[in-house]
N, C-alpha and C. Protein backbone atom coordinates (compact mmCIF):
# COMPACT_ATOMS: atom_id res chain seq x y z
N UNK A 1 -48.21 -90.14 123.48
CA UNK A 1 -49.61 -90.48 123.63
C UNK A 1 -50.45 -89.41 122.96
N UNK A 2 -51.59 -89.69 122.14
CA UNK A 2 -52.41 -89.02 121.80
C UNK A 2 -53.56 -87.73 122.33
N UNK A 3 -53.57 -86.95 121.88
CA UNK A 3 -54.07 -86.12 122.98
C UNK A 3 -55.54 -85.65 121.76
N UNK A 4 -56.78 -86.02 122.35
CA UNK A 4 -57.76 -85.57 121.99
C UNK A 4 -58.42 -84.65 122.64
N UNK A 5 -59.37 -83.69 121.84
CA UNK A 5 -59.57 -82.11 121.94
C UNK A 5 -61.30 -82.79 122.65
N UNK A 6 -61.85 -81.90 123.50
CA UNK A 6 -62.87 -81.95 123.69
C UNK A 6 -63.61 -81.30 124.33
N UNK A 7 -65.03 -80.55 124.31
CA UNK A 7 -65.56 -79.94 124.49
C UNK A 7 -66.91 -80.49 125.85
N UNK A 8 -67.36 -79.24 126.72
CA UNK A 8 -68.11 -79.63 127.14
C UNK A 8 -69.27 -80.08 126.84
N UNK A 9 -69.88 -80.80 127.23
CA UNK A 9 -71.57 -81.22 126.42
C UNK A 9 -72.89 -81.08 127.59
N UNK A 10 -72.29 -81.43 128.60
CA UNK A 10 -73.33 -81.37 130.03
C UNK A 10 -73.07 -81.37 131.64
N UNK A 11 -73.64 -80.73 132.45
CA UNK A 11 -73.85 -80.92 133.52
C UNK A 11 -75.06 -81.25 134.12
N UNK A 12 -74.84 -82.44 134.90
CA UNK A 12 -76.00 -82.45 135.58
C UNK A 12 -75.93 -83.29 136.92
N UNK A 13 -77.33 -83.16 137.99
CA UNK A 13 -76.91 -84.22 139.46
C UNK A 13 -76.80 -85.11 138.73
N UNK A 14 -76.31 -85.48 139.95
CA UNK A 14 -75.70 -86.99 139.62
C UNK A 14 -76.75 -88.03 140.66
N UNK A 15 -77.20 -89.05 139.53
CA UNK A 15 -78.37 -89.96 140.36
C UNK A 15 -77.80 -90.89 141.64
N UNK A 16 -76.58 -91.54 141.02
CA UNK A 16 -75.97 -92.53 141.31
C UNK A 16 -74.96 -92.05 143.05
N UNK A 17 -74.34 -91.00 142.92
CA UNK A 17 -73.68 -90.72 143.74
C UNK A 17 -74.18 -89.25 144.60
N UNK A 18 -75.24 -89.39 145.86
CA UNK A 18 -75.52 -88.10 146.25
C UNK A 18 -74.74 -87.26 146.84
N UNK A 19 -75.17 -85.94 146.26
CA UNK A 19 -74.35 -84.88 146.60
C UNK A 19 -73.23 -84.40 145.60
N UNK A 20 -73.14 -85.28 144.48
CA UNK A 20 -72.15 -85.24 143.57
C UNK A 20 -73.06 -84.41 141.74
N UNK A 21 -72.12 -84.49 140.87
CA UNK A 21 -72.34 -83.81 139.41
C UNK A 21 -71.41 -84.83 138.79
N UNK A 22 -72.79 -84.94 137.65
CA UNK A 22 -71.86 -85.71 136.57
C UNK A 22 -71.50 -84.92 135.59
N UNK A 23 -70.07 -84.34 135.04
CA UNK A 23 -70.16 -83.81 134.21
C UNK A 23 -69.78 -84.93 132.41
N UNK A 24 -70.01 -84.88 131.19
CA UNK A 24 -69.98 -85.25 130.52
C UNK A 24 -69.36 -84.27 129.63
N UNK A 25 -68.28 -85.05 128.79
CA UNK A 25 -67.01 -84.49 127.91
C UNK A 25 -67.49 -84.83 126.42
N UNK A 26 -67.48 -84.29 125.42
CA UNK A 26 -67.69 -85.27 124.26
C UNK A 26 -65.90 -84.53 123.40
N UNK A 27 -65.92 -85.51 122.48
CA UNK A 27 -65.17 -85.17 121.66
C UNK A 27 -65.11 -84.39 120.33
N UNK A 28 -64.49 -83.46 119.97
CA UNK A 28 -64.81 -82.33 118.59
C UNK A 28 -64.81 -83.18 117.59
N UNK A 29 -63.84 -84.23 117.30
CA UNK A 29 -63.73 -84.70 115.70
C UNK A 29 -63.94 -86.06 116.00
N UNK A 30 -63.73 -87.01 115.21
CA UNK A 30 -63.40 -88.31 115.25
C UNK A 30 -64.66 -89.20 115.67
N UNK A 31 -64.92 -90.01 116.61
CA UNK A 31 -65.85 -91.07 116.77
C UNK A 31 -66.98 -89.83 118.00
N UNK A 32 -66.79 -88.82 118.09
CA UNK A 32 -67.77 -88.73 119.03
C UNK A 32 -68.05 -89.10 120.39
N UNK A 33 -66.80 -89.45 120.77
CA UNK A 33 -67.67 -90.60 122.21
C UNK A 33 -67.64 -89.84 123.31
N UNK A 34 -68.40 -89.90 124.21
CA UNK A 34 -68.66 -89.13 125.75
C UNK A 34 -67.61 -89.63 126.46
N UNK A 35 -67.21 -88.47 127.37
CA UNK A 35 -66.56 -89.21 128.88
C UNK A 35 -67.32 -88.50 129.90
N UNK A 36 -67.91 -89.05 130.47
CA UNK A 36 -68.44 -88.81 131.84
C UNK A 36 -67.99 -88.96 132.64
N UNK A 37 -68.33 -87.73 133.76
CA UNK A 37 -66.94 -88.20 134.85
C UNK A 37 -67.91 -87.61 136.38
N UNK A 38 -67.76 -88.00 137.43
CA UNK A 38 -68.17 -87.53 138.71
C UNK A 38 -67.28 -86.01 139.25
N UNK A 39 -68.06 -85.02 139.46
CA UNK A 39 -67.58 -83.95 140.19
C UNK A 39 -67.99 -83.08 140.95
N UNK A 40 -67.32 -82.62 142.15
CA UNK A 40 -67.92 -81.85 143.33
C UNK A 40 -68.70 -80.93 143.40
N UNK A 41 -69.71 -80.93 144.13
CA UNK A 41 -70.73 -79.69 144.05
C UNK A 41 -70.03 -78.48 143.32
N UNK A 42 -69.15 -77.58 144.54
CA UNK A 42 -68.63 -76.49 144.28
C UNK A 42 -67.94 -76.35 142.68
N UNK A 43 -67.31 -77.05 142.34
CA UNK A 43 -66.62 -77.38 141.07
C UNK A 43 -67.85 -77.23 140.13
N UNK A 44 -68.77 -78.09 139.85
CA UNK A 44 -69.86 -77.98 139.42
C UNK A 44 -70.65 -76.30 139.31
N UNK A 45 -71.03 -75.86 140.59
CA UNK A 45 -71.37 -74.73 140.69
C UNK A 45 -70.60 -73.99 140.09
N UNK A 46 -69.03 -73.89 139.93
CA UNK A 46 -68.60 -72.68 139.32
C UNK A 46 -68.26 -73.01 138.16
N UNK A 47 -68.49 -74.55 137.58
CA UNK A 47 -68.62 -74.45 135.81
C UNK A 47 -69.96 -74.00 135.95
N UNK A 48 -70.93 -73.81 136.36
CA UNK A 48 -72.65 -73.95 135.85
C UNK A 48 -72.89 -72.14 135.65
N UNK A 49 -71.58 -71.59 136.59
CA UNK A 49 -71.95 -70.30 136.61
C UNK A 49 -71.05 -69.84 135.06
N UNK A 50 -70.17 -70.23 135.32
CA UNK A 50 -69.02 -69.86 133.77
C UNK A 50 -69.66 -70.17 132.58
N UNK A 51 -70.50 -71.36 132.68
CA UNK A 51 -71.39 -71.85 131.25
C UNK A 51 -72.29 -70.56 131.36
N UNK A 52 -72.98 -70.27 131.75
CA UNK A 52 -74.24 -68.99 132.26
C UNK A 52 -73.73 -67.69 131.75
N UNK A 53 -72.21 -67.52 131.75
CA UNK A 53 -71.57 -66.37 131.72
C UNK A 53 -72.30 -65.47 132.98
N UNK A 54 -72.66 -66.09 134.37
CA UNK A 54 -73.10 -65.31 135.62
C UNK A 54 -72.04 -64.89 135.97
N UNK A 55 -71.59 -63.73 136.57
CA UNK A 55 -70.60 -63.10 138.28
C UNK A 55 -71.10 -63.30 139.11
N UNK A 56 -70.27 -63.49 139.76
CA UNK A 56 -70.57 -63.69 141.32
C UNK A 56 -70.18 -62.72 142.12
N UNK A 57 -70.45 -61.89 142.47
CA UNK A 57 -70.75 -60.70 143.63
C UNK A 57 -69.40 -61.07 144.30
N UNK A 58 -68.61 -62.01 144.80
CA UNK A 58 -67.50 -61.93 145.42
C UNK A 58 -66.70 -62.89 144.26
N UNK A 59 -64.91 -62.83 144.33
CA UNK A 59 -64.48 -63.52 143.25
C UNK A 59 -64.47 -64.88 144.37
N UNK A 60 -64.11 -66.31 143.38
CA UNK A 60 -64.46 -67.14 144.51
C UNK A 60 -62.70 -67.56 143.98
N UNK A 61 -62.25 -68.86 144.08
CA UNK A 61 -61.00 -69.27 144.70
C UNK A 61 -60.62 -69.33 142.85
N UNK A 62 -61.02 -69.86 142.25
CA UNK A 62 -60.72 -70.28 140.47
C UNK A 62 -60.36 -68.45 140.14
N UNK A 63 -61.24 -67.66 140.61
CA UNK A 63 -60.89 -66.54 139.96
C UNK A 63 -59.61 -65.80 140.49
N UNK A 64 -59.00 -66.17 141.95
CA UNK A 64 -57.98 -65.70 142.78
C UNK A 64 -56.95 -66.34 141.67
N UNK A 65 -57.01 -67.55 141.73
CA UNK A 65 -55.95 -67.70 140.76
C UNK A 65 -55.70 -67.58 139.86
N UNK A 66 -57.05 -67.08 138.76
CA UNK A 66 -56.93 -65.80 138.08
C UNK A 66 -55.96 -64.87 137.88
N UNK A 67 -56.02 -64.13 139.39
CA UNK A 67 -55.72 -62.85 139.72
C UNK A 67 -54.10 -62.81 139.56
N UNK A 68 -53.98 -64.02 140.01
CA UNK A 68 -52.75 -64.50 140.35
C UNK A 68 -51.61 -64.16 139.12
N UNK A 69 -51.97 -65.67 138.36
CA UNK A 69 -51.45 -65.49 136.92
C UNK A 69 -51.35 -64.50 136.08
N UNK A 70 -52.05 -63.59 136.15
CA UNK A 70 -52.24 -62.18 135.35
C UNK A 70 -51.02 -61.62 136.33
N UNK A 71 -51.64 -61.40 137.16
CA UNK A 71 -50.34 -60.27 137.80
C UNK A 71 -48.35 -60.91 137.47
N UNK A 72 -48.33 -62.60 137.56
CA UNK A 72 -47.30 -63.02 137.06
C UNK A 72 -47.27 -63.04 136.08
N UNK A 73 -48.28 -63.01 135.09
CA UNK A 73 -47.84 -62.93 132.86
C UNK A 73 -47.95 -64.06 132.95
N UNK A 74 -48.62 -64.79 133.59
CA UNK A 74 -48.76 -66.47 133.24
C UNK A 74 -50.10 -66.65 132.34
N UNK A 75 -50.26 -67.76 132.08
CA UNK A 75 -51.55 -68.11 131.69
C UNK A 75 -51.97 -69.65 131.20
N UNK A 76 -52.85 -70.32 131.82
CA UNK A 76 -53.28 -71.53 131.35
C UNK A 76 -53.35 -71.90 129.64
N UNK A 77 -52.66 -72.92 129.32
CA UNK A 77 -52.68 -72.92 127.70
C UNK A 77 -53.57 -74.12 127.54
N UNK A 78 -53.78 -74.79 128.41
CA UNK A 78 -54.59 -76.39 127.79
C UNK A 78 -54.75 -77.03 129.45
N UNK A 79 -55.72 -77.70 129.47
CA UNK A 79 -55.77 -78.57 130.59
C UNK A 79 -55.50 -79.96 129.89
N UNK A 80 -55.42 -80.94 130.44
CA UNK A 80 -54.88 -82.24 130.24
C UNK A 80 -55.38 -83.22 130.98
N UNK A 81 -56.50 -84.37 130.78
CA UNK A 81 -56.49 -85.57 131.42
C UNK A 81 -56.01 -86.60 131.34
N UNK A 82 -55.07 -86.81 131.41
CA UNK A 82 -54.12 -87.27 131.57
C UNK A 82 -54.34 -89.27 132.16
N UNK A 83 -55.15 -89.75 132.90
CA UNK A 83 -54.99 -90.73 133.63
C UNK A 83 -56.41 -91.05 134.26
N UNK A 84 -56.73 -92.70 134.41
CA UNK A 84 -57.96 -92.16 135.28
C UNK A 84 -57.48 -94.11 136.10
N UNK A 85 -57.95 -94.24 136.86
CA UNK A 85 -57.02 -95.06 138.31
C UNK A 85 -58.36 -95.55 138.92
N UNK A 86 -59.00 -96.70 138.60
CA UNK A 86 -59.80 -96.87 139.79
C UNK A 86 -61.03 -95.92 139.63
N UNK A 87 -61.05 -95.37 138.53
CA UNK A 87 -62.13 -94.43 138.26
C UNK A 87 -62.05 -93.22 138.44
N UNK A 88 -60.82 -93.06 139.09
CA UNK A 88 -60.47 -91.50 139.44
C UNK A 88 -60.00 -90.80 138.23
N UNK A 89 -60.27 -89.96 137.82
CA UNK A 89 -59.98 -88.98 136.90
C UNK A 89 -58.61 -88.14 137.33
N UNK A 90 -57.35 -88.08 136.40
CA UNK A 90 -56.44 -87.01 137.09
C UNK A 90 -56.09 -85.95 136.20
N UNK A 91 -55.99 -85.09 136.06
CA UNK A 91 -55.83 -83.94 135.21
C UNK A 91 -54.68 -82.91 135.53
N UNK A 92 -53.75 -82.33 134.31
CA UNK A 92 -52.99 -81.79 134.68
C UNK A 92 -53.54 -80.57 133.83
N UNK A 93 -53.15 -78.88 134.69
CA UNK A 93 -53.19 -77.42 133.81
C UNK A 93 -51.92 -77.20 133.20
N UNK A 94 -51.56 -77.05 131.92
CA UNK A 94 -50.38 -76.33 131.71
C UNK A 94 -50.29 -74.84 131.64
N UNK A 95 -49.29 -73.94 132.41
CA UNK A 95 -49.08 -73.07 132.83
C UNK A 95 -47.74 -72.42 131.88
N UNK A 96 -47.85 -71.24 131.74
CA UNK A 96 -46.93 -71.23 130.59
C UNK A 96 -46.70 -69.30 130.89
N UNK A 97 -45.52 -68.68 130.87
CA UNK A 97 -45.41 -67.77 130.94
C UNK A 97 -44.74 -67.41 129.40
N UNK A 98 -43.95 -66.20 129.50
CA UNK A 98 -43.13 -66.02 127.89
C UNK A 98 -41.65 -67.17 128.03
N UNK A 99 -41.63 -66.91 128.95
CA UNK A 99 -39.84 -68.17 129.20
C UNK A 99 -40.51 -69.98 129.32
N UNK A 100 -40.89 -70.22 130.13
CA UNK A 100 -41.08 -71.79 130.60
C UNK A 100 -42.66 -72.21 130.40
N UNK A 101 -42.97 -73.25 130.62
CA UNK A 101 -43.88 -74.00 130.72
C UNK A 101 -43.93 -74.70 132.12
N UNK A 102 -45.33 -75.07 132.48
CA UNK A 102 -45.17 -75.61 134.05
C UNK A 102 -46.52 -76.76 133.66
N UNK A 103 -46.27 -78.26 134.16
CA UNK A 103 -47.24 -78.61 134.57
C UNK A 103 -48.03 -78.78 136.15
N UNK A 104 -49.02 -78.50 135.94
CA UNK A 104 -49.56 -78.53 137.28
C UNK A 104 -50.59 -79.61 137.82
N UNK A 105 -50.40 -80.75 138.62
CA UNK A 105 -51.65 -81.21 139.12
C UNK A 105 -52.83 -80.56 139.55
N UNK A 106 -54.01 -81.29 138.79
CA UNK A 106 -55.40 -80.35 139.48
C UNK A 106 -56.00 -81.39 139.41
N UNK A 107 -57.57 -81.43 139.94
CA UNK A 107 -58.34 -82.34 140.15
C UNK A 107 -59.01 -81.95 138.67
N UNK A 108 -60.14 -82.76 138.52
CA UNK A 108 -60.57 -82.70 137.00
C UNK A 108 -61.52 -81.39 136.86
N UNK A 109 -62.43 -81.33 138.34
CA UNK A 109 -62.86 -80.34 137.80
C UNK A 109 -63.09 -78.72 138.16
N UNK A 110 -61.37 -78.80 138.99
CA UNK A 110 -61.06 -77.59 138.96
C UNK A 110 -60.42 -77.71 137.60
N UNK A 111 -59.35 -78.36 136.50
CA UNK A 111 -58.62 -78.64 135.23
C UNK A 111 -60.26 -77.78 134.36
N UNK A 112 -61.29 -78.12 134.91
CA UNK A 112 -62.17 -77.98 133.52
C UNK A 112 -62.68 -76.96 133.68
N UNK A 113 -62.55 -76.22 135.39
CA UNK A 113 -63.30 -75.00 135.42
C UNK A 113 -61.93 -73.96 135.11
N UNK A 114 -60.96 -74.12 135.08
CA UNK A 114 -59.65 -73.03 134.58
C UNK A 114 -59.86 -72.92 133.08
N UNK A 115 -59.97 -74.80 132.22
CA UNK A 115 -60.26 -73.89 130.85
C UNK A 115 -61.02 -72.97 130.31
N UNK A 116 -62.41 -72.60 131.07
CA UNK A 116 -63.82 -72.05 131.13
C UNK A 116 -62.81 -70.58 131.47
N UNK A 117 -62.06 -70.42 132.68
CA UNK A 117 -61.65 -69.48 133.11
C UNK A 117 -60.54 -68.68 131.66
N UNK A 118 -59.74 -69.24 131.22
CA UNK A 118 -58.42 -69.21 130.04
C UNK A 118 -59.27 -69.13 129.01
N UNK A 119 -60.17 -69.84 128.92
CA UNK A 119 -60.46 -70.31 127.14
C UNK A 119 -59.51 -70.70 126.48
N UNK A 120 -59.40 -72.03 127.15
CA UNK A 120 -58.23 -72.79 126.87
C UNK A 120 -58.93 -74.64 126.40
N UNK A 121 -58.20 -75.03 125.59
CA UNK A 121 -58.67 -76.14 125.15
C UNK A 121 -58.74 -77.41 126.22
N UNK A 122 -59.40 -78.32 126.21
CA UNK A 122 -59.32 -79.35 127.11
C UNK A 122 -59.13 -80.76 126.29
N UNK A 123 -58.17 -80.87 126.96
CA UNK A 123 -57.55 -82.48 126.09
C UNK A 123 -58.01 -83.40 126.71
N UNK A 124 -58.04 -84.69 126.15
CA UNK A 124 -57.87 -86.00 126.81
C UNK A 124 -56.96 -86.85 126.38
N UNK A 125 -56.50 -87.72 126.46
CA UNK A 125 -55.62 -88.65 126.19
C UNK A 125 -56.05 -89.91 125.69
N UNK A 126 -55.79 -90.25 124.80
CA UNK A 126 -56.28 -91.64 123.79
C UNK A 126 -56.82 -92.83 124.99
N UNK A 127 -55.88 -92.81 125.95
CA UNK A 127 -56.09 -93.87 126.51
C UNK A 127 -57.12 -93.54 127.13
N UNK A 128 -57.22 -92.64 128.23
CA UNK A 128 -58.62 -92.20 128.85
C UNK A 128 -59.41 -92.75 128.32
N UNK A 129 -59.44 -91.75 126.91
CA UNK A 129 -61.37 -91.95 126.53
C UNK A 129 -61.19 -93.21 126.02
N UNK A 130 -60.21 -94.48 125.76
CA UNK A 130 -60.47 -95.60 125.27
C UNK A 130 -61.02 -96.46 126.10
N UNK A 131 -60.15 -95.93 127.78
CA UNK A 131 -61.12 -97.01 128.85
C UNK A 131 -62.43 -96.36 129.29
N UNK A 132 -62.57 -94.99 129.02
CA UNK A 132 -63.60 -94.83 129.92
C UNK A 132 -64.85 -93.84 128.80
N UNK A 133 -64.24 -94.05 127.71
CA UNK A 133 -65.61 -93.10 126.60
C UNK A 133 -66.43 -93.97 126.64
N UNK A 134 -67.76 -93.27 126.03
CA UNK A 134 -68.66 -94.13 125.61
C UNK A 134 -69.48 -93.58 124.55
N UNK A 135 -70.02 -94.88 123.26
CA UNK A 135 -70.46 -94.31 122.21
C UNK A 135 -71.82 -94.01 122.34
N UNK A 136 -72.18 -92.41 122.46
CA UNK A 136 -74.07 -92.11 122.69
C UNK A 136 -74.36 -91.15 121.90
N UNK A 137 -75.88 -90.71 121.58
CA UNK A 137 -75.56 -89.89 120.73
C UNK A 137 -76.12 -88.34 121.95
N UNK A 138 -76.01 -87.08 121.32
CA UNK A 138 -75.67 -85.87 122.89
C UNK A 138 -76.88 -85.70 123.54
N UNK A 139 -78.06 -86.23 122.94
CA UNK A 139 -79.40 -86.63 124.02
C UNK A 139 -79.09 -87.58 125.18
N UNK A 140 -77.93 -88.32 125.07
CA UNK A 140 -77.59 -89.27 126.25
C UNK A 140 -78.36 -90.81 125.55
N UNK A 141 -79.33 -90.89 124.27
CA UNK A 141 -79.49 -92.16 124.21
C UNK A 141 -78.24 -92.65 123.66
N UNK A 142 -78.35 -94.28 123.69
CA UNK A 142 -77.31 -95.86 123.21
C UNK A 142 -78.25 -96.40 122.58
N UNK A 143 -77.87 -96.54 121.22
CA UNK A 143 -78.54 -97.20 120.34
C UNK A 143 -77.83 -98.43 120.75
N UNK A 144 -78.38 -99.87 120.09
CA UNK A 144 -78.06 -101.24 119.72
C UNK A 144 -77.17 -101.07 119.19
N UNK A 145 -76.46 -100.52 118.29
CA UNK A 145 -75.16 -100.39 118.05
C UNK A 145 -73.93 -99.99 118.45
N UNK A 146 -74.53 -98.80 119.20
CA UNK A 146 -73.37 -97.90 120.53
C UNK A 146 -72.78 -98.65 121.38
N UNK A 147 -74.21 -99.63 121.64
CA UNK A 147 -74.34 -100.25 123.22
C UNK A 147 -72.92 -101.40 122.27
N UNK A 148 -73.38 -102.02 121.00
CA UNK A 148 -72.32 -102.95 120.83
C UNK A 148 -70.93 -102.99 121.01
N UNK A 149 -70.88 -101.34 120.38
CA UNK A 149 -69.22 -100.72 120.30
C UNK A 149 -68.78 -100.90 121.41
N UNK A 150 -69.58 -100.28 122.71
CA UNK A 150 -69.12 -99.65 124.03
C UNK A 150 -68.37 -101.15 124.74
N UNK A 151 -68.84 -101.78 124.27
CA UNK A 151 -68.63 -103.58 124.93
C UNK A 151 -67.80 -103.85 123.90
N UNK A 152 -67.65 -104.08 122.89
CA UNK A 152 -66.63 -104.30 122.25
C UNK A 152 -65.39 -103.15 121.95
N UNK A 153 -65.14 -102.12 122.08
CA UNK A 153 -63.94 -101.04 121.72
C UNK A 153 -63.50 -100.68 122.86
N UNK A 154 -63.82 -101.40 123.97
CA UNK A 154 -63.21 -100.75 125.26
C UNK A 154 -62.01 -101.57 125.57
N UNK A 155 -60.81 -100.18 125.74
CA UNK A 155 -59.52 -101.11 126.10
C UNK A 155 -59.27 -100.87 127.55
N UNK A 156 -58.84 -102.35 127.31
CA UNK A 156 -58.54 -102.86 129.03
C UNK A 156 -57.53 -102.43 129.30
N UNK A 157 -57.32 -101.27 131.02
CA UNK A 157 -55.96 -101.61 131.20
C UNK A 157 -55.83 -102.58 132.10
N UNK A 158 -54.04 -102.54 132.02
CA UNK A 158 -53.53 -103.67 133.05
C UNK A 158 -54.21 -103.01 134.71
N UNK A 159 -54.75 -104.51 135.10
CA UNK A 159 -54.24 -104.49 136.60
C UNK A 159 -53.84 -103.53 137.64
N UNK A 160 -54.55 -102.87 138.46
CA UNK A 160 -53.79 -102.15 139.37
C UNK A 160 -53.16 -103.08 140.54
N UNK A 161 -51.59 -103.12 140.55
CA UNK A 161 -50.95 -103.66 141.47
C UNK A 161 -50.80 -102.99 142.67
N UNK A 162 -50.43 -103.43 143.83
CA UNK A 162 -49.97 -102.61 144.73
C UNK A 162 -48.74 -102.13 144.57
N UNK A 163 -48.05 -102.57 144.20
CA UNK A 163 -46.80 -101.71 143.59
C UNK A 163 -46.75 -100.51 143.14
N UNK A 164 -47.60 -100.75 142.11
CA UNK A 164 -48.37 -99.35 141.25
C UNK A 164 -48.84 -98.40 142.09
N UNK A 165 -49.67 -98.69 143.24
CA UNK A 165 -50.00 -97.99 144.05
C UNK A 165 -49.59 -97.65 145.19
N UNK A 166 -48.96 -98.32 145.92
CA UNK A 166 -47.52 -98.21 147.01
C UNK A 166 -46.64 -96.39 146.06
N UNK A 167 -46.40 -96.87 144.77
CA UNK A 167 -45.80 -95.54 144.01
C UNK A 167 -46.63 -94.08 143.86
N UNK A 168 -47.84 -94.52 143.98
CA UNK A 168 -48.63 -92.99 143.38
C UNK A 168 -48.66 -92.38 144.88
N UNK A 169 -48.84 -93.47 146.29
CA UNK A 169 -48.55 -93.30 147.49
C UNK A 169 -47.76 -92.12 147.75
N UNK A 170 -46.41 -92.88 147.00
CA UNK A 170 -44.95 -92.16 147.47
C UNK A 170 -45.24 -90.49 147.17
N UNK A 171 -45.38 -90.60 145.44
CA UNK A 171 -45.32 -89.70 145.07
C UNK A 171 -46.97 -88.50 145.55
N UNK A 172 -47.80 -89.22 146.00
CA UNK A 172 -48.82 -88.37 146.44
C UNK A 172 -48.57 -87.44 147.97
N UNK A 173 -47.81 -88.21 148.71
CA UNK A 173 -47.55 -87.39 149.99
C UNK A 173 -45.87 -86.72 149.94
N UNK A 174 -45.00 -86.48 148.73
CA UNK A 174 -44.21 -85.91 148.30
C UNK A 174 -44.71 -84.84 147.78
N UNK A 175 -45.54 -85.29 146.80
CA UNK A 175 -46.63 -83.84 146.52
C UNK A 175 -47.58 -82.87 147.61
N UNK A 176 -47.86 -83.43 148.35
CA UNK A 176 -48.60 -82.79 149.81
C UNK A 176 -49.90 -83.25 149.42
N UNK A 177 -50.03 -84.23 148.62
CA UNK A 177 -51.54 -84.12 148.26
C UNK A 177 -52.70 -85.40 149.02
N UNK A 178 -52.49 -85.04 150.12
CA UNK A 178 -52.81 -85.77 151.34
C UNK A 178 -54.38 -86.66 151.42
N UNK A 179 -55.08 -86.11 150.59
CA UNK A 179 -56.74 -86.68 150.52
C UNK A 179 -56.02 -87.69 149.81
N UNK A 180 -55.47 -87.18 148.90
CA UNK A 180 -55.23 -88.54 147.88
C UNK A 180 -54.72 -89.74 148.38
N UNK A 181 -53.39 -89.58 149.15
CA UNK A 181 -52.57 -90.35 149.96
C UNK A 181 -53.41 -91.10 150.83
N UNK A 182 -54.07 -90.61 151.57
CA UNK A 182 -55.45 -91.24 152.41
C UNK A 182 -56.43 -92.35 151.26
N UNK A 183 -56.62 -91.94 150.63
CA UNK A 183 -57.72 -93.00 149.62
C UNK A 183 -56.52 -93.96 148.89
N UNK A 184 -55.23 -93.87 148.80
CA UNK A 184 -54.46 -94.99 147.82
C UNK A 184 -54.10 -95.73 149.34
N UNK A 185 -53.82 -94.51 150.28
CA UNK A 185 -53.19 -95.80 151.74
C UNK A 185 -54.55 -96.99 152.11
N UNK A 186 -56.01 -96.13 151.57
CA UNK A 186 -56.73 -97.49 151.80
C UNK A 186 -56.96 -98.49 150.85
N UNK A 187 -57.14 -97.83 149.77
CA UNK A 187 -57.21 -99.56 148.45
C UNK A 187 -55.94 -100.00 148.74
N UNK A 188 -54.97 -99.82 149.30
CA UNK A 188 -53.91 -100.59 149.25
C UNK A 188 -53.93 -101.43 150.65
N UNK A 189 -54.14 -101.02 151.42
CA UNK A 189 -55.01 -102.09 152.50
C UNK A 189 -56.02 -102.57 152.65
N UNK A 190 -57.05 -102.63 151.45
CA UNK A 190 -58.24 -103.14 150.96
C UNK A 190 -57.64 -104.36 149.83
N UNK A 191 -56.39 -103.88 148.87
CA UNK A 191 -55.88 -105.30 148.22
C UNK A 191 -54.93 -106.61 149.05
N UNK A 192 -54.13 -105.27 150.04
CA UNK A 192 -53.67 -106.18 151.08
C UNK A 192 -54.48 -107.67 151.78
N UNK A 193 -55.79 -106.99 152.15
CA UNK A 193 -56.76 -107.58 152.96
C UNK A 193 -57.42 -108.76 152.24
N UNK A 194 -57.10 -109.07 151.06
CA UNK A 194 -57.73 -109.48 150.35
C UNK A 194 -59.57 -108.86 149.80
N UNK A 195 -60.01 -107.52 150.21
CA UNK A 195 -61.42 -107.54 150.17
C UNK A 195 -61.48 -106.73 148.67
C-alpha cells in the first residue's frame, strides 16, 4: 500500500463536535488534498505548544516517553495512518533502535504529536486519504471544481461487517486497548439491533 508524506497545515476548535480539535493534514506532493481529522483537547494542546516551539514548566506524558526512548537508543522514525473505521482514525509510531524495528499502536493524535516530538515524517496511506481527503485550497475554501472532485474521486470502502468488527473486538481487548473494545462492543450491538 502506498504511503503518502504529509505535513501539518492547521489546528483549530472544532465547531461540530464540543470540546474537541480539528486537526487538518495536507499532503507535500501530488494532488494536495486535506485530511481532517477530530482530536482531543490535550493532544491538541500539546501539538499547539510544539507548533509554538513553547516549554512547559513540567515535562508532560509525550515528553516522558521521550525520556524513555533516549535512555533505550530508540527513536521514532515515521508515524503511520494507517486505517480509518467508522471515522476513526488509527495510526501506528514506528520505533526503531540500531537492531529491530517495532510497530506501535497510537491514537492519531498522540502518532502526530511524537512526529512534532522526533521530527519524524508523517505518512498516510493511499487509501486513507482516498476515503477521507478532500480537495481545498489551505484557506479551507472548495471551489466548484474541488467540490466536483471531492464527490466524484472518493473511494468507497467495503461495508463494515460485524465480522470485521467482532475481529478488531478480539484483537482490541488482546491488545488491552479497552476504550476501544467498549466503542466496537457497541456498534456491534447497534448493527446487531438493527439501529
Amino acid at each position: 500500500m502506498k504511503k503518502i508524506k504529509v505535513k501539518i497545515l492547521g489546528l483549530s476548535y472544532s465547531q461540530s463536535q464540543i470540546g474537541s480539535y480539528v486537526l487538518v493534514l495536507s499532503e507535500l506532493k501530488g494532488e494536495k488534498r486535506k485530511l481532517p481529522m477530530i482530536i482531543k483537547p490535550n493532544e491538541a494542546q500539546y501539538i499547539a505548544l510544539k507548533m509554538e516551539n513553547i516549554e512547559t514548566p513540567r515535562p508532560l506524558t509525550q515528553d516522558l516517553f521521550k525520556s524513555f526512548t533516549d535512555s533505550l537508543g530508540a527513536e521514532v522514525s515515521e508515524v503511520y495512518i494507517h486505517a480509518i473505521v467508522e471515522g476513526i482514525f488509527y495510526a501506528k509510531a514506528i520505533l526503531t533502535n540500531a537492531i529491530d524495528s517495532y510497530e506501535i499502536n497510537c491514537g492519531v493524535g498522540d502518532a502526530i504529536s511524537l512526529s512534532l516530538i522526533y521530527k519524524c515524517p508523517i505518512l498516510v496511506s493511499s487509501t486513507v486519504m482516498g476515503s477521507a481527503g478532500i480537495y481545498m485550497s489551505d484557506d479551507g475554501e472548495i471551489s466548484k471544481e474541488n467540490q466536483e472532485k471531492n464527490h466524484s474521486d472518493r473511494e468507497i470502502t467495503p461495508g463494515v461487517t460485524i465480522e470485521n468488527l467482532e475481529k478488531m473486538l478480539e484483537k482490541a481487548v488482546e491488545n488491552e486497548e479497552y476504550e476501544i473494545a467498549t466503542q466496537l462492543r457497541d456498534r456491534i450491538n447497534q448493527l446487531k439491533s438493527g439501529v
